[in-house]
C-alpha atoms as a PDB file:
ATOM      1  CA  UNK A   1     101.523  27.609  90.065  1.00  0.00           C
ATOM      2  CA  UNK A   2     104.842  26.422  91.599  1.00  0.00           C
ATOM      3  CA  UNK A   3     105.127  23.066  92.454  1.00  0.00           C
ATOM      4  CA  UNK A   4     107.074  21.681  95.076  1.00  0.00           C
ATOM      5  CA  UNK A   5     108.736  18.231  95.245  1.00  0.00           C
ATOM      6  CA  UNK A   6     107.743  15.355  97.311  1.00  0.00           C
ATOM      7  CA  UNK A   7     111.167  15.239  98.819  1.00  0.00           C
ATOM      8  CA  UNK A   8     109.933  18.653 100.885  1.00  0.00           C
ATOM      9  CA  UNK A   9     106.969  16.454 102.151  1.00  0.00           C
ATOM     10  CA  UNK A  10     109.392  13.422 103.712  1.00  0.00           C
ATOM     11  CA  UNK A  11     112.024  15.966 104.402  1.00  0.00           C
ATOM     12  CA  UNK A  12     109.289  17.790 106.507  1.00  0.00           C
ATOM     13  CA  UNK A  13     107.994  14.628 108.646  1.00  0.00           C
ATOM     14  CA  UNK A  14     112.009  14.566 109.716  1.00  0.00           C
ATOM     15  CA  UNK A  15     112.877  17.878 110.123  1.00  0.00           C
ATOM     16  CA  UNK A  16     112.297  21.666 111.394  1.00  0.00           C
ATOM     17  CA  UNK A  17     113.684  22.815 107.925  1.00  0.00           C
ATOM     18  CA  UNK A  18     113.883  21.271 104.727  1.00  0.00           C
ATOM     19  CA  UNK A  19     114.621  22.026 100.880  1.00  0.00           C
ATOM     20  CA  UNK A  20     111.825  22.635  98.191  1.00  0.00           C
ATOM     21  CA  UNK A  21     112.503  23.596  94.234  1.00  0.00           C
ATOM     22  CA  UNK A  22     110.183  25.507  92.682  1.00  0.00           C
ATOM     23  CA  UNK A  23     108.355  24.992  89.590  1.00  0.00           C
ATOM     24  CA  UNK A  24     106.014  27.432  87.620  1.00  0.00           C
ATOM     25  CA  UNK A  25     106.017  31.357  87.257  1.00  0.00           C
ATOM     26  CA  UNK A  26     103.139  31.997  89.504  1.00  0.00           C
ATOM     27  CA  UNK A  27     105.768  33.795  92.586  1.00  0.00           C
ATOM     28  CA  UNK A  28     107.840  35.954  89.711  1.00  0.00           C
ATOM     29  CA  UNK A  29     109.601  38.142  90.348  1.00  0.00           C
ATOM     30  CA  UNK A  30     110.356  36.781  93.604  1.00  0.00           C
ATOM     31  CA  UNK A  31     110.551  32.873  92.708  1.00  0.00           C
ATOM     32  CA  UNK A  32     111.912  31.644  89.902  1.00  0.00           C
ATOM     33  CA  UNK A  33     111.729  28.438  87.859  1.00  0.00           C
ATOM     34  CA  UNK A  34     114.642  26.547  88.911  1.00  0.00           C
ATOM     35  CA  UNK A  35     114.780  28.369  92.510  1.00  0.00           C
ATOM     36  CA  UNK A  36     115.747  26.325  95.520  1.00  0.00           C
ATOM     37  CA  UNK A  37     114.097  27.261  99.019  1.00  0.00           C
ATOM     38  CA  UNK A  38     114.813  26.484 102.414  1.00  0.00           C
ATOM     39  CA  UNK A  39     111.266  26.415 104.110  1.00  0.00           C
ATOM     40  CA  UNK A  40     111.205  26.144 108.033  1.00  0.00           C
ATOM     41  CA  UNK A  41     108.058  23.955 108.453  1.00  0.00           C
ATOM     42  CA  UNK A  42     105.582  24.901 111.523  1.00  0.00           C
ATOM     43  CA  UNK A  43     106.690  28.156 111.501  1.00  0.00           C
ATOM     44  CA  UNK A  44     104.344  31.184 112.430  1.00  0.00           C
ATOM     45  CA  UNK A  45     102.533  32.566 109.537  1.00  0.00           C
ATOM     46  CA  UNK A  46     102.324  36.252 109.264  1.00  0.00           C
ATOM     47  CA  UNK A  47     100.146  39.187 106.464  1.00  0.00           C
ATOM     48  CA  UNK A  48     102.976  39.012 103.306  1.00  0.00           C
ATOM     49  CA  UNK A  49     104.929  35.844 104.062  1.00  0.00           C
ATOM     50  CA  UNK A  50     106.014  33.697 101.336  1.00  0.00           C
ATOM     51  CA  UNK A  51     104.893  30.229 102.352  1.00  0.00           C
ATOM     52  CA  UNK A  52     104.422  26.532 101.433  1.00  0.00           C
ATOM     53  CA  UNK A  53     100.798  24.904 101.456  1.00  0.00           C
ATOM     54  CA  UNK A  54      99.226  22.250 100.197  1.00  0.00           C
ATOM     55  CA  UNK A  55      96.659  23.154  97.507  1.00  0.00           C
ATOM     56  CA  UNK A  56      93.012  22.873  98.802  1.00  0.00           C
ATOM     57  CA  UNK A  57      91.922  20.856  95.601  1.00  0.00           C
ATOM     58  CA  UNK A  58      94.713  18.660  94.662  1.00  0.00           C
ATOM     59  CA  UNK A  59      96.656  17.974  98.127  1.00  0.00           C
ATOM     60  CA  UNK A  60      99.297  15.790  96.989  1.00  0.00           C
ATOM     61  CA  UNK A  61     100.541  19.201  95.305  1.00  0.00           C
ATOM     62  CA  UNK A  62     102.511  21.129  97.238  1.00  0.00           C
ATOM     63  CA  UNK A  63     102.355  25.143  96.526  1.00  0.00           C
ATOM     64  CA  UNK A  64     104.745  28.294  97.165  1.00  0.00           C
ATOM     65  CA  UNK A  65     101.954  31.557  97.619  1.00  0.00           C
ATOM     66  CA  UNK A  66     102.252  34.967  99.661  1.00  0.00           C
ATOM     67  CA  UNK A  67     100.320  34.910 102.869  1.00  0.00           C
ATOM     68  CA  UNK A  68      98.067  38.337 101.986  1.00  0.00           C
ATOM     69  CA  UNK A  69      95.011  38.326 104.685  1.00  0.00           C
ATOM     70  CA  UNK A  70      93.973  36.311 107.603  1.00  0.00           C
ATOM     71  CA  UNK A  71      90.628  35.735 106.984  1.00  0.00           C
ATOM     72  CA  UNK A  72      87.897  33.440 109.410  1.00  0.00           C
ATOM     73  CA  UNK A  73      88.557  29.703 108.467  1.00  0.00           C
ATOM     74  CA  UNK A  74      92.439  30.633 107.230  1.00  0.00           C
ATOM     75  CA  UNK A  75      94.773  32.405 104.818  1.00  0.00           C
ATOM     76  CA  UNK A  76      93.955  34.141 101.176  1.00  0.00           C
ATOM     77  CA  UNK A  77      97.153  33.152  99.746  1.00  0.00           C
ATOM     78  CA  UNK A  78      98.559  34.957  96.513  1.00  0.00           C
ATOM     79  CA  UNK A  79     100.773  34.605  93.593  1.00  0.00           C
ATOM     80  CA  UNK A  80     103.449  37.588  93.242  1.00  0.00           C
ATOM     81  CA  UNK A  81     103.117  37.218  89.205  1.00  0.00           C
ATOM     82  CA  UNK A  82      99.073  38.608  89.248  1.00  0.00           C
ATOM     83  CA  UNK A  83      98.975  37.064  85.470  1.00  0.00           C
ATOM     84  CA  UNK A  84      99.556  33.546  86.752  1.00  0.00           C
ATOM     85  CA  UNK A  85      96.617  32.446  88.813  1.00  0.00           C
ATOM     86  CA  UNK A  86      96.388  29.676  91.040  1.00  0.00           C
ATOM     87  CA  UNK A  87      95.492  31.260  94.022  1.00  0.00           C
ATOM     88  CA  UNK A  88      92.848  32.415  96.108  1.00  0.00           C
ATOM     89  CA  UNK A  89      91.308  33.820  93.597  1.00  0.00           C
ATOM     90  CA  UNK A  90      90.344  30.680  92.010  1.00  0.00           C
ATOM     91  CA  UNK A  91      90.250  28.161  95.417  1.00  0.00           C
ATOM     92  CA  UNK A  92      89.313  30.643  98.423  1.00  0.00           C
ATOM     93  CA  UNK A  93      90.360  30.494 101.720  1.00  0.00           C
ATOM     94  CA  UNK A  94      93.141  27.920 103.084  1.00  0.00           C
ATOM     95  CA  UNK A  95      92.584  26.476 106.017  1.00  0.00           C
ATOM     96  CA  UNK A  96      95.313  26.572 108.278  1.00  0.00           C
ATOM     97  CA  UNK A  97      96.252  22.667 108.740  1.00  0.00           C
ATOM     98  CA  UNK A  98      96.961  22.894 104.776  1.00  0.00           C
ATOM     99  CA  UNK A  99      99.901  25.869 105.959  1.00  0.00           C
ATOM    100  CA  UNK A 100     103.198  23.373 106.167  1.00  0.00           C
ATOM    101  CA  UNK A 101     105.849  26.294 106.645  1.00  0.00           C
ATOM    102  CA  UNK A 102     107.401  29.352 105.882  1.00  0.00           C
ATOM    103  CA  UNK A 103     109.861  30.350 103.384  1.00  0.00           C
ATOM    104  CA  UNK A 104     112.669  31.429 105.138  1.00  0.00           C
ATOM    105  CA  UNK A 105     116.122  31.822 102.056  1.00  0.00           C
ATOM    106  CA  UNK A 106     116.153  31.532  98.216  1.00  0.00           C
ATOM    107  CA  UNK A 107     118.815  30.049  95.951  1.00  0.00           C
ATOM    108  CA  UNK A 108     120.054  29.832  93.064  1.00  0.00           C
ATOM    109  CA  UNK A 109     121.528  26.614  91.876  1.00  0.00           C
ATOM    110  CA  UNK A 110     124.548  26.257  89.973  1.00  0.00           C
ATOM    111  CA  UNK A 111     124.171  26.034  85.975  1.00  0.00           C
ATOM    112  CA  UNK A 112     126.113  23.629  84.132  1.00  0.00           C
ATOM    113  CA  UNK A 113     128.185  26.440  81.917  1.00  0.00           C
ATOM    114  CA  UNK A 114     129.018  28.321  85.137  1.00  0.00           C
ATOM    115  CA  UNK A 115     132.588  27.123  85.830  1.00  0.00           C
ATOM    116  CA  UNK A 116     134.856  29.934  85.070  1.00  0.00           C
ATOM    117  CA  UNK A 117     136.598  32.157  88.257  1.00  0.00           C
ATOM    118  CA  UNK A 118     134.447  34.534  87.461  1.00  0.00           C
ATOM    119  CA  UNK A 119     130.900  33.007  86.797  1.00  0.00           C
ATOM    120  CA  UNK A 120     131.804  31.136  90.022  1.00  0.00           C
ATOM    121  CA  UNK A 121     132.490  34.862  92.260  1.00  0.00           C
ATOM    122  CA  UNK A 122     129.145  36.343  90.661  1.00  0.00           C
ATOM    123  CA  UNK A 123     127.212  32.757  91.501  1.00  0.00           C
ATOM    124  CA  UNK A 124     128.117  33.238  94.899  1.00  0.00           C
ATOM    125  CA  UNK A 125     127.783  36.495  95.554  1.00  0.00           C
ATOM    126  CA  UNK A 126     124.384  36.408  94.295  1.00  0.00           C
ATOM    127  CA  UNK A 127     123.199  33.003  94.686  1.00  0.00           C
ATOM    128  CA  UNK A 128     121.122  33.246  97.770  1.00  0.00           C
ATOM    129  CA  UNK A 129     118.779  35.851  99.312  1.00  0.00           C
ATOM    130  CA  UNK A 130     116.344  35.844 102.073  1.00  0.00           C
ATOM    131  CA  UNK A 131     112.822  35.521 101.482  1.00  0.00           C
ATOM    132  CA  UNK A 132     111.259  38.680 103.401  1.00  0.00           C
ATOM    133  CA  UNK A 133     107.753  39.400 103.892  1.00  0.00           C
ATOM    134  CA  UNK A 134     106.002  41.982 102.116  1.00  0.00           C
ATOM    135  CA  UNK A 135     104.070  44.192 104.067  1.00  0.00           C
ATOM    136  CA  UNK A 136     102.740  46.956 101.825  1.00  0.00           C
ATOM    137  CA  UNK A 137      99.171  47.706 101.179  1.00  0.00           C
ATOM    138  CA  UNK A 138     100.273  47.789  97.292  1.00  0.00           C
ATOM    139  CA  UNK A 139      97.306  46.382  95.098  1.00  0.00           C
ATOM    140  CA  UNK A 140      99.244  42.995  94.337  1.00  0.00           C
ATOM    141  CA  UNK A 141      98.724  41.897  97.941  1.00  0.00           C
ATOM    142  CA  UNK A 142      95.525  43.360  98.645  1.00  0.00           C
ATOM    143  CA  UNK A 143      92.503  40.382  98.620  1.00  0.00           C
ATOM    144  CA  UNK A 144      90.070  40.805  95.924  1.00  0.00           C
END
């Protein structure tokens, strides 16, 4: 399941936006390992939105999950990678005051071997995406 750093937690209490690196495989092939986000906290939460939460269970840990169904008492959050767990599947329902933001752009950081012209062009033109919301009725989103 990815992780998210404290920093995102201070950065939140200061700003509208803040910076979160993920951790884990759970949001593959849309998160990676490694992948820096810029999550816009408060933000309205809508069916297939990639978002930040705190996990019911454990909520020092912050999570990255899809938004898939509004359901009474809050979301049913899932993973993108269905082989992962760590979802709703396994706590249920979030309640909305555990919903900090939503993910709003994806980047890649710089590696360490990436300092030729041309590594540098293809970082950049590739290096950051939006994170859009996925509204299909595919099976991956659908609650269980």
């Amino acid at each position: 399941m990815p992780e998210l750093s404290q920093e995102t937690e201070r950065a939140r209490a200061a700003a509208l936006f803040g910076l979160a690196e993920v951790t884990g495989p759970s949001m593959v092939p849309t998160l990676y390992q490694g992948d820096r986000l810029v999550v816009q906290y408060g933000a309205r939460v809508r069916v297939g939105d990639v978002i930040v939460l705190r996990h019911p269970f454990q909520q020092d840990l912050l999570v990255v999950k899809r938004a898939a169904e509004r359901r009474e008492g809050g979301w049913w959050v899932r993973g993108d990678n269905t082989y992962a767990g760590g979802d709703s599947t396994d706590y249920g329902t979030v309640p909305d005051e555990l919903i900090l933001g939503k993910v709003r752009l994806r980047y890649r950081p710089l590696k360490p071997g990436q300092r030729s012209p041309l590594a540098m062009v293809r970082w950049a033109l590739s290096a950051a995406r939006p994170v859009v919301a996925v509204r299909s009725a595919s099976r991956r989103l659908r609650a269980r």
